[in-house]
C-alpha atoms as a PDB file:
ATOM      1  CA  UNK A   1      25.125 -31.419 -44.947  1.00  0.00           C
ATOM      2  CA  UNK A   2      28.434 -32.490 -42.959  1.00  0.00           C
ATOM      3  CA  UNK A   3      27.377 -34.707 -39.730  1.00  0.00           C
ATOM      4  CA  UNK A   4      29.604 -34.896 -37.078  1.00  0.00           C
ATOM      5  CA  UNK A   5      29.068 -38.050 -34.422  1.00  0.00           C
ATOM      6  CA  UNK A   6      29.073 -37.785 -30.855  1.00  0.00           C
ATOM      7  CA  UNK A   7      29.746 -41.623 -29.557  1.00  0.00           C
ATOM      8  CA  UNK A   8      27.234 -42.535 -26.849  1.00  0.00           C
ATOM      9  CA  UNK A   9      28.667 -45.157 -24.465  1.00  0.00           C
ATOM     10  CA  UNK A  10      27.793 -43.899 -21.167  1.00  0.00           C
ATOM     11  CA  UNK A  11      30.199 -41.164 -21.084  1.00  0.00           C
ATOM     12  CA  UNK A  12      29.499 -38.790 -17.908  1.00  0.00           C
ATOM     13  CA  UNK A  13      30.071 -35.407 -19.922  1.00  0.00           C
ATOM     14  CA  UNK A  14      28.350 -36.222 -23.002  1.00  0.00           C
ATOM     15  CA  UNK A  15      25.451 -33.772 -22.824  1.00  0.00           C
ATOM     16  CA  UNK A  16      27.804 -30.809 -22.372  1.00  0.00           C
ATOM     17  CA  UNK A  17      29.800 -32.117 -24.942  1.00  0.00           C
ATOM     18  CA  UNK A  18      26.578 -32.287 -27.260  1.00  0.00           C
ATOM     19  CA  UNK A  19      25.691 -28.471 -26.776  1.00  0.00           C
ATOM     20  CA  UNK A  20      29.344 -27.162 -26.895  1.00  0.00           C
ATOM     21  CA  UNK A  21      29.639 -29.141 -30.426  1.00  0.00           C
ATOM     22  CA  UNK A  22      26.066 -27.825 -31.585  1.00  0.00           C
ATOM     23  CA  UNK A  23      27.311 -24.146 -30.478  1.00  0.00           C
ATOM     24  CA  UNK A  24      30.526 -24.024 -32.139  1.00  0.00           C
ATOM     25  CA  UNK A  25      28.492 -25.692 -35.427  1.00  0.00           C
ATOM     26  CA  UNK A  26      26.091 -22.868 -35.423  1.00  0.00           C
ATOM     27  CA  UNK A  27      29.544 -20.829 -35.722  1.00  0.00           C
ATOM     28  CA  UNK A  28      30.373 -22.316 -38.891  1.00  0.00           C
ATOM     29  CA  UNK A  29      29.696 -20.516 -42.455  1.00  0.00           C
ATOM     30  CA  UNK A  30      27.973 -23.992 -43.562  1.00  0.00           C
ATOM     31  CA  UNK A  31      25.935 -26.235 -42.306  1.00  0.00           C
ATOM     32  CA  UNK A  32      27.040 -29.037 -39.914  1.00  0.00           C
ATOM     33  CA  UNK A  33      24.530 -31.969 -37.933  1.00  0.00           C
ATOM     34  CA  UNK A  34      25.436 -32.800 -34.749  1.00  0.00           C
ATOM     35  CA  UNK A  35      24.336 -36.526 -33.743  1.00  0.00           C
ATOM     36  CA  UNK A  36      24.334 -38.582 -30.496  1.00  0.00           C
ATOM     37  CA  UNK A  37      24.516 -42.145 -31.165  1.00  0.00           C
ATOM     38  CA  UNK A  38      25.836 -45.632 -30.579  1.00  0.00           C
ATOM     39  CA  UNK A  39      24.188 -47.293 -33.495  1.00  0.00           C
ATOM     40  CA  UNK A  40      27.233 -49.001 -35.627  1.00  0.00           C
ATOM     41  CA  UNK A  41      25.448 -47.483 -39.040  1.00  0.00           C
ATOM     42  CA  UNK A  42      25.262 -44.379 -37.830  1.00  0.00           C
ATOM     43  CA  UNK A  43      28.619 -43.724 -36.923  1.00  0.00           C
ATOM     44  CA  UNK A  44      30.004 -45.721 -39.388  1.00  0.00           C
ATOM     45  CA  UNK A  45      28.359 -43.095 -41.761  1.00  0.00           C
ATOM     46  CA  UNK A  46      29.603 -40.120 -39.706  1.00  0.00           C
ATOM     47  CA  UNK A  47      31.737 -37.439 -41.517  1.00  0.00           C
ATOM     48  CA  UNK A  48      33.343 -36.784 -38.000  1.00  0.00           C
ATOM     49  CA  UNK A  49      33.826 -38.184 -34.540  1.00  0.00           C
ATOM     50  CA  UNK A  50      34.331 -37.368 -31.171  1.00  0.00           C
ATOM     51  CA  UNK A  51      34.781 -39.220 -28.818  1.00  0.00           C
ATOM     52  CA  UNK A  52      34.103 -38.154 -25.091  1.00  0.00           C
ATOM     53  CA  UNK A  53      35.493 -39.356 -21.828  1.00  0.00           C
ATOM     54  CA  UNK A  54      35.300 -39.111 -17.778  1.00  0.00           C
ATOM     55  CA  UNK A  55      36.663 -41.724 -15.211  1.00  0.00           C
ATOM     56  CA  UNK A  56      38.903 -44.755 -15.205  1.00  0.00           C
ATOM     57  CA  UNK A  57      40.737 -46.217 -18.107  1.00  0.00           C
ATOM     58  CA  UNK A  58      39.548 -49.647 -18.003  1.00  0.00           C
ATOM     59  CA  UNK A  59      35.945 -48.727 -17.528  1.00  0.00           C
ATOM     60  CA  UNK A  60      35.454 -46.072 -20.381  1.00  0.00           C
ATOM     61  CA  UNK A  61      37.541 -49.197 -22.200  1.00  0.00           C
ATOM     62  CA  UNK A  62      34.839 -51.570 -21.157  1.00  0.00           C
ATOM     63  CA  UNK A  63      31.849 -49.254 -21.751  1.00  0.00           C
ATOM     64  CA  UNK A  64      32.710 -49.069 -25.424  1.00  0.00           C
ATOM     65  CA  UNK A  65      33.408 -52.554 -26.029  1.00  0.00           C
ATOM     66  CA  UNK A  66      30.215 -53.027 -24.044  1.00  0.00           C
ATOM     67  CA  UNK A  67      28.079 -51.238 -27.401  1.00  0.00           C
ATOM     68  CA  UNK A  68      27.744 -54.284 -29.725  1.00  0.00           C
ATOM     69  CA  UNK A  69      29.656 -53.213 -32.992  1.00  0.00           C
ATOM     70  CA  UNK A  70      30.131 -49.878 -31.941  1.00  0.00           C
ATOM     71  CA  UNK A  71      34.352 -50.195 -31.996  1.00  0.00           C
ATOM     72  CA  UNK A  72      34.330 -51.894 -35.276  1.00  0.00           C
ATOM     73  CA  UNK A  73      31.934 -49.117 -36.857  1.00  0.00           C
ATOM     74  CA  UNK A  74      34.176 -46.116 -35.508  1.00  0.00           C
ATOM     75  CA  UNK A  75      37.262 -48.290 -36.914  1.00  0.00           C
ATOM     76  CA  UNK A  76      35.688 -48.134 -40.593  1.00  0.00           C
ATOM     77  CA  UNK A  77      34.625 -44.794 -40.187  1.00  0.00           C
ATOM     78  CA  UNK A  78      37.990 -43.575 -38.944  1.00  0.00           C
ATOM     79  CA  UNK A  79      40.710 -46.180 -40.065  1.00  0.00           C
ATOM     80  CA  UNK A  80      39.595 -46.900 -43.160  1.00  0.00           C
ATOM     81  CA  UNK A  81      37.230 -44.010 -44.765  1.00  0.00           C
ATOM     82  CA  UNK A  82      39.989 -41.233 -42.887  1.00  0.00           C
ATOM     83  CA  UNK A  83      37.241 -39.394 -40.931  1.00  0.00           C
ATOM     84  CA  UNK A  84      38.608 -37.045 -38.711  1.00  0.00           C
ATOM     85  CA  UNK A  85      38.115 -38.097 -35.055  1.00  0.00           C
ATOM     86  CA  UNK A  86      38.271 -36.217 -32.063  1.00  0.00           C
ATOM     87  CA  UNK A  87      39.263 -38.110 -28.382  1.00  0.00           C
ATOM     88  CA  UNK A  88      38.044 -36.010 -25.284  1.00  0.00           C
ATOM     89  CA  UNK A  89      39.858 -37.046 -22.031  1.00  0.00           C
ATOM     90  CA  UNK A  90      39.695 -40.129 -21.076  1.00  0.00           C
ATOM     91  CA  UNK A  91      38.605 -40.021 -24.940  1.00  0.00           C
ATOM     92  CA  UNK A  92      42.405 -39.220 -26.027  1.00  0.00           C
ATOM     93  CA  UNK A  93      44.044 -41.776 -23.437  1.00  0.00           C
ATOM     94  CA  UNK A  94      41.719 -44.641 -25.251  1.00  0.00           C
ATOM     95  CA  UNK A  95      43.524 -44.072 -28.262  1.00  0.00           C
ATOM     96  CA  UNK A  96      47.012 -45.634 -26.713  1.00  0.00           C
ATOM     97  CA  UNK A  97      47.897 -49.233 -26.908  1.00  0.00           C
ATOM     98  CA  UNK A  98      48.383 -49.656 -22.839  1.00  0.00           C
ATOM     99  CA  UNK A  99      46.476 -48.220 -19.842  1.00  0.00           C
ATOM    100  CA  UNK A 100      48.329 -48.563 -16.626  1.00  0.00           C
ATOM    101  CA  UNK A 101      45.364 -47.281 -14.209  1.00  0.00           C
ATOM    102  CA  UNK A 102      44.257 -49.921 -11.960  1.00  0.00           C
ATOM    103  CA  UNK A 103      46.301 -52.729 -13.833  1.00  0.00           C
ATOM    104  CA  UNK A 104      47.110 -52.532 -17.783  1.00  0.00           C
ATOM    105  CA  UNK A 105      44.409 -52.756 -20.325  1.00  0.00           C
ATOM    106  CA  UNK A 106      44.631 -52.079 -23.845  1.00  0.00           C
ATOM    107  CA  UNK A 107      43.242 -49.370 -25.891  1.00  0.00           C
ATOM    108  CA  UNK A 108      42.178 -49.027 -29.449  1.00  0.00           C
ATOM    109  CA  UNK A 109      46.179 -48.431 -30.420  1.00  0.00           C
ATOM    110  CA  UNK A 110      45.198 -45.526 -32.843  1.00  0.00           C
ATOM    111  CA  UNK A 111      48.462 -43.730 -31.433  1.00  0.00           C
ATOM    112  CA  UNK A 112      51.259 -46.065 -29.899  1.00  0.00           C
ATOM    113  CA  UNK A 113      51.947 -45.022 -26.565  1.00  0.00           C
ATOM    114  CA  UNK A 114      50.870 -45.477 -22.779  1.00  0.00           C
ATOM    115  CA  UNK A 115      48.276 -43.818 -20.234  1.00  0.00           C
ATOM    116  CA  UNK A 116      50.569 -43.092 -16.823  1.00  0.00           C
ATOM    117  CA  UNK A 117      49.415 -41.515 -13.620  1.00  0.00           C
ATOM    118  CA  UNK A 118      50.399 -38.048 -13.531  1.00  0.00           C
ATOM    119  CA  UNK A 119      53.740 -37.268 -10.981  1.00  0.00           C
ATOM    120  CA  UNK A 120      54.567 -34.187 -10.278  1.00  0.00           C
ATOM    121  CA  UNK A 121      57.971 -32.773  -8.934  1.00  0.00           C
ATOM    122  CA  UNK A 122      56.803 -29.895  -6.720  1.00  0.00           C
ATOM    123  CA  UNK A 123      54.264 -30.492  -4.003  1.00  0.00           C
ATOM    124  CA  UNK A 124      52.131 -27.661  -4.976  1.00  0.00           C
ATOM    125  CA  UNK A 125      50.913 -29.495  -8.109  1.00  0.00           C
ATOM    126  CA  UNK A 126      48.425 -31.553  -6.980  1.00  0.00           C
ATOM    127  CA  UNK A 127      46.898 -34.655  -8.509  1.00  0.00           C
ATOM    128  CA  UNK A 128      44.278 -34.315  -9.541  1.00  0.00           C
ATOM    129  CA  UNK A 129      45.027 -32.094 -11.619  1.00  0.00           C
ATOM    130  CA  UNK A 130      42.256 -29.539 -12.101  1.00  0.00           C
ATOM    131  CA  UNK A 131      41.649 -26.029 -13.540  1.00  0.00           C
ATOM    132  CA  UNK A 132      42.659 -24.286 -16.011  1.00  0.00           C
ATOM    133  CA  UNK A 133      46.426 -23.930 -17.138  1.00  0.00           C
ATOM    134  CA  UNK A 134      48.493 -23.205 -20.617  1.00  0.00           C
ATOM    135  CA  UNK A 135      48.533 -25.860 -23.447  1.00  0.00           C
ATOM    136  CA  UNK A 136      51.729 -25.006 -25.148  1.00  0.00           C
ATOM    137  CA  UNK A 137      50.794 -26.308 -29.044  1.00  0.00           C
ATOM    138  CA  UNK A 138      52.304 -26.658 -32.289  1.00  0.00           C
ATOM    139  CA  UNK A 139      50.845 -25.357 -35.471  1.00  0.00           C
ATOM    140  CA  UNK A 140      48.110 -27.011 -36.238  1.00  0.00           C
ATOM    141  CA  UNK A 141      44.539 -27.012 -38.043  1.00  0.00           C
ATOM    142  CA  UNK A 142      42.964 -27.430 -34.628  1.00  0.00           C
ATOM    143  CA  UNK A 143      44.629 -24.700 -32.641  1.00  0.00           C
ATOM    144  CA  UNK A 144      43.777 -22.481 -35.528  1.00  0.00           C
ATOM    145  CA  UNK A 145      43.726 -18.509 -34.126  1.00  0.00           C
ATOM    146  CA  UNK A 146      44.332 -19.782 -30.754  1.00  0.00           C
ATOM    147  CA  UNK A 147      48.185 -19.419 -30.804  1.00  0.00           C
ATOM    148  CA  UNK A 148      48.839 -15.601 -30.473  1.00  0.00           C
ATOM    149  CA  UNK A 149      51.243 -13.917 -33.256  1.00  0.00           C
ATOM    150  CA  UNK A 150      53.365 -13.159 -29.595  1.00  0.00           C
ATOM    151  CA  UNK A 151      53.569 -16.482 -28.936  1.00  0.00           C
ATOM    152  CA  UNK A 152      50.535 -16.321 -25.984  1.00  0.00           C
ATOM    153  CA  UNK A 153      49.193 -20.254 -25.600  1.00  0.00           C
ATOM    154  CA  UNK A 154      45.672 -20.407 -25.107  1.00  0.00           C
ATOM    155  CA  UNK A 155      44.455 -21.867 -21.388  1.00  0.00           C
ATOM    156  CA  UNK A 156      42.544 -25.423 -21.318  1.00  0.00           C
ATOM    157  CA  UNK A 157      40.421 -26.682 -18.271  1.00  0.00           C
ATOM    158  CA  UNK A 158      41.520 -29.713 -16.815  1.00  0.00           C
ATOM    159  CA  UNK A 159      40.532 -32.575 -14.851  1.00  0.00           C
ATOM    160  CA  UNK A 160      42.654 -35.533 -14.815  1.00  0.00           C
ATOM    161  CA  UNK A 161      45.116 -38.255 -12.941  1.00  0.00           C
ATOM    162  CA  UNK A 162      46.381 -39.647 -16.052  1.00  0.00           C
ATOM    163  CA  UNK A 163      48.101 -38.467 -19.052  1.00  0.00           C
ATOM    164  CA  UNK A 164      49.160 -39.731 -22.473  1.00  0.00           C
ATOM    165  CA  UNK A 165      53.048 -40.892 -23.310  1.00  0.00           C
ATOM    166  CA  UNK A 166      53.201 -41.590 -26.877  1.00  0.00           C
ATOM    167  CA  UNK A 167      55.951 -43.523 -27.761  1.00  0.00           C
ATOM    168  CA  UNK A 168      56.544 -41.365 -31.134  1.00  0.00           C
ATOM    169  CA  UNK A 169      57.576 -37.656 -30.370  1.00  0.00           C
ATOM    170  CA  UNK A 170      55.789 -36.466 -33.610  1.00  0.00           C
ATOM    171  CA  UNK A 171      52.510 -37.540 -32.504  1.00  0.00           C
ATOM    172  CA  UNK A 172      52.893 -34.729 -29.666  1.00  0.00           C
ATOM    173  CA  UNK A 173      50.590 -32.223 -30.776  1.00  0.00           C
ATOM    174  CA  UNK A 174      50.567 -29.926 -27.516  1.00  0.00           C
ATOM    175  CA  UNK A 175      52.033 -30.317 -24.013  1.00  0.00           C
ATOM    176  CA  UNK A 176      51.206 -28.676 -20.370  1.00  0.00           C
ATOM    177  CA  UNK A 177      53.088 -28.056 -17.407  1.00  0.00           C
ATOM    178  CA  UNK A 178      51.633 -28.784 -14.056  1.00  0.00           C
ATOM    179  CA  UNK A 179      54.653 -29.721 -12.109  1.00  0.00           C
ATOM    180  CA  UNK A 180      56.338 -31.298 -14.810  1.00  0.00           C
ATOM    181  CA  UNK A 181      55.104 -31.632 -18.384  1.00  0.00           C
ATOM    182  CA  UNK A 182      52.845 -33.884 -19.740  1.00  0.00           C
ATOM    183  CA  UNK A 183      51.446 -34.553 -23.520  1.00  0.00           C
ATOM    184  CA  UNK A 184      47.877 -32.167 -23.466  1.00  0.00           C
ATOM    185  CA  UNK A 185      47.059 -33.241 -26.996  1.00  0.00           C
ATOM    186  CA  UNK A 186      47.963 -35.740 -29.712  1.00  0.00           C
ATOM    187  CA  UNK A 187      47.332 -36.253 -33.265  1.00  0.00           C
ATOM    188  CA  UNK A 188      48.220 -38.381 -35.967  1.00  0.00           C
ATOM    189  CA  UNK A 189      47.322 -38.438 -39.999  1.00  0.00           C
ATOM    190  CA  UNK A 190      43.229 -37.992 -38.989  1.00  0.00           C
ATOM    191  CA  UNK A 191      42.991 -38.917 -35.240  1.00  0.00           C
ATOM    192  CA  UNK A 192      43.318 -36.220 -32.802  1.00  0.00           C
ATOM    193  CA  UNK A 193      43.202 -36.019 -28.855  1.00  0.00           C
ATOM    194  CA  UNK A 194      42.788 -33.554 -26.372  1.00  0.00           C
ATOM    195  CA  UNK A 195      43.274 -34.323 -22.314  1.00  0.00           C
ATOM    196  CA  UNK A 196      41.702 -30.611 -21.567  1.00  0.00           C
ATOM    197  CA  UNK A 197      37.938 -30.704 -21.625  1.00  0.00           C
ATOM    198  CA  UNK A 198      37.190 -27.945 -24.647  1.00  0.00           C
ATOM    199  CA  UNK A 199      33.385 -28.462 -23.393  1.00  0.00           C
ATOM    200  CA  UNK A 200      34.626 -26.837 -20.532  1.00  0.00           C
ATOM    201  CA  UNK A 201      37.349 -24.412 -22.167  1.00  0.00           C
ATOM    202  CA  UNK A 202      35.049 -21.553 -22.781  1.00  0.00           C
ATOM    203  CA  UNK A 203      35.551 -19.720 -25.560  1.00  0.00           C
ATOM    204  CA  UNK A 204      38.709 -21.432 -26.942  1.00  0.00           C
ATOM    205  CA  UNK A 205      37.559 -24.202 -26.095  1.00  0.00           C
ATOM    206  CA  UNK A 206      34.819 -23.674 -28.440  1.00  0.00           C
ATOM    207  CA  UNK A 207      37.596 -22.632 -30.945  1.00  0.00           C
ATOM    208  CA  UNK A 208      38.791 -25.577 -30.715  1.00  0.00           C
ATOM    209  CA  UNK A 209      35.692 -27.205 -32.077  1.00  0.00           C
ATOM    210  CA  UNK A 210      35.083 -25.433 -34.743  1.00  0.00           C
ATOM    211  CA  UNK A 211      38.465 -25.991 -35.744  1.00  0.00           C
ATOM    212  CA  UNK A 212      37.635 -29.640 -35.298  1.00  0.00           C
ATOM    213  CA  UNK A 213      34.982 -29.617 -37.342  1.00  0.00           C
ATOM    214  CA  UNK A 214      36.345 -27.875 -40.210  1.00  0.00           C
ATOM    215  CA  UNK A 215      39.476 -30.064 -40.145  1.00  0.00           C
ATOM    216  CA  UNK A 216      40.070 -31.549 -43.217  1.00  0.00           C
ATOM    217  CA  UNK A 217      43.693 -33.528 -42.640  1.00  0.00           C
END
């Protein structure tokens, strides 16, 4: 049995983002565990991570550095065994080098780039930015049957102040438009990152995850 790991570090939305991985497993045609920890063995272990996120930069940053071992288990599992991985928000922006939200911390540099405050040209795009709105993707494994043969993108939810600028353009997986565009999903060799909540996505969201977790890059 494949186990995918859900990385506990005091994220807000990890409970939803337990049940919406443990509904699109029970999707799948074989079996797939869904586990909840911080222990360093266990994720090290892991076939699969994601990693959830809600709030500031530098505290999700802290919160994970906070878990004794935790960073340097996910960095085995991930960096060196090539387990696919999974960033959920705040989950994605950890993956750049820089964070500029309340001053500049670093990230785990998985994907060269830098977290920026959203600015939007039209004063009807507010920041926040929340709801739902297009993510227009390129093939790939994870958006699976969610691009339409007509070209139809699917629609993410979103809540966010942030977003991603990688510094390579081939590590742009998706992008949204909410006043301007802005980089809605990364990936690179194994490591992938979403800035929409698929928790929260209904049922492509949950599409999403299943694609996730039959990913095999």
């Amino acid at each position: 049995m494949s186990t995918v790991a859900l990385i506990d570090y005091g994220s807000g939305n990890l409970r939803s983002a337990e049940k919406a991985l443990i509904r699109a497993a029970g999707t799948l045609p074989h079996a797939c565990e869904v586990v909840v920890s911080n222990d360093p063995e266990v994720l090290a272990r892991a076939d699969r991570l994601m990693l959830p996120g809600v709030g500031a930069f530098a505290a999700c940053m802290a919160a994970l550095k906070g878990r004794p071992g935790v960073i340097e288990a996910i960095t085995e599992a991930v960096q060196t065994r090539g387990a696919p991985f999974l960033g959920v928000c705040v989950g994605m922006q950890l993956l750049a080098t820089l964070g500029l939200e309340f001053g500049a911390h670093t990230g785990l540099g998985w994907i060269s780039g830098e977290v920026r405050r959203l600015e939007p040209t039209t004063p009807a795009a507010k920041v926040p930015h929340v709801g739902w709105n297009d993510v227009d993707a390129t093939p790939h494994p994870l958006f699976q049957g969610l691009i339409k043969a007509s070209g139809e993108q699917p629609q993410m939810y979103f809540t966010h102040s942030f977003a991603f600028h990688p510094d390579l353009p081939h590590d742009v997986l998706a992008t949204t438009d909410h006043g301007g565009v802005f980089v809605s999903a990364v990936a690179k060799a194994n490591v992938a990152g979403v800035q929409f909540h698929p928790e929260k996505s209904q049922g492509a969201g949950l599409q999403l995850i299943a694609n996730f977790l039959e990913w095999r890059p």
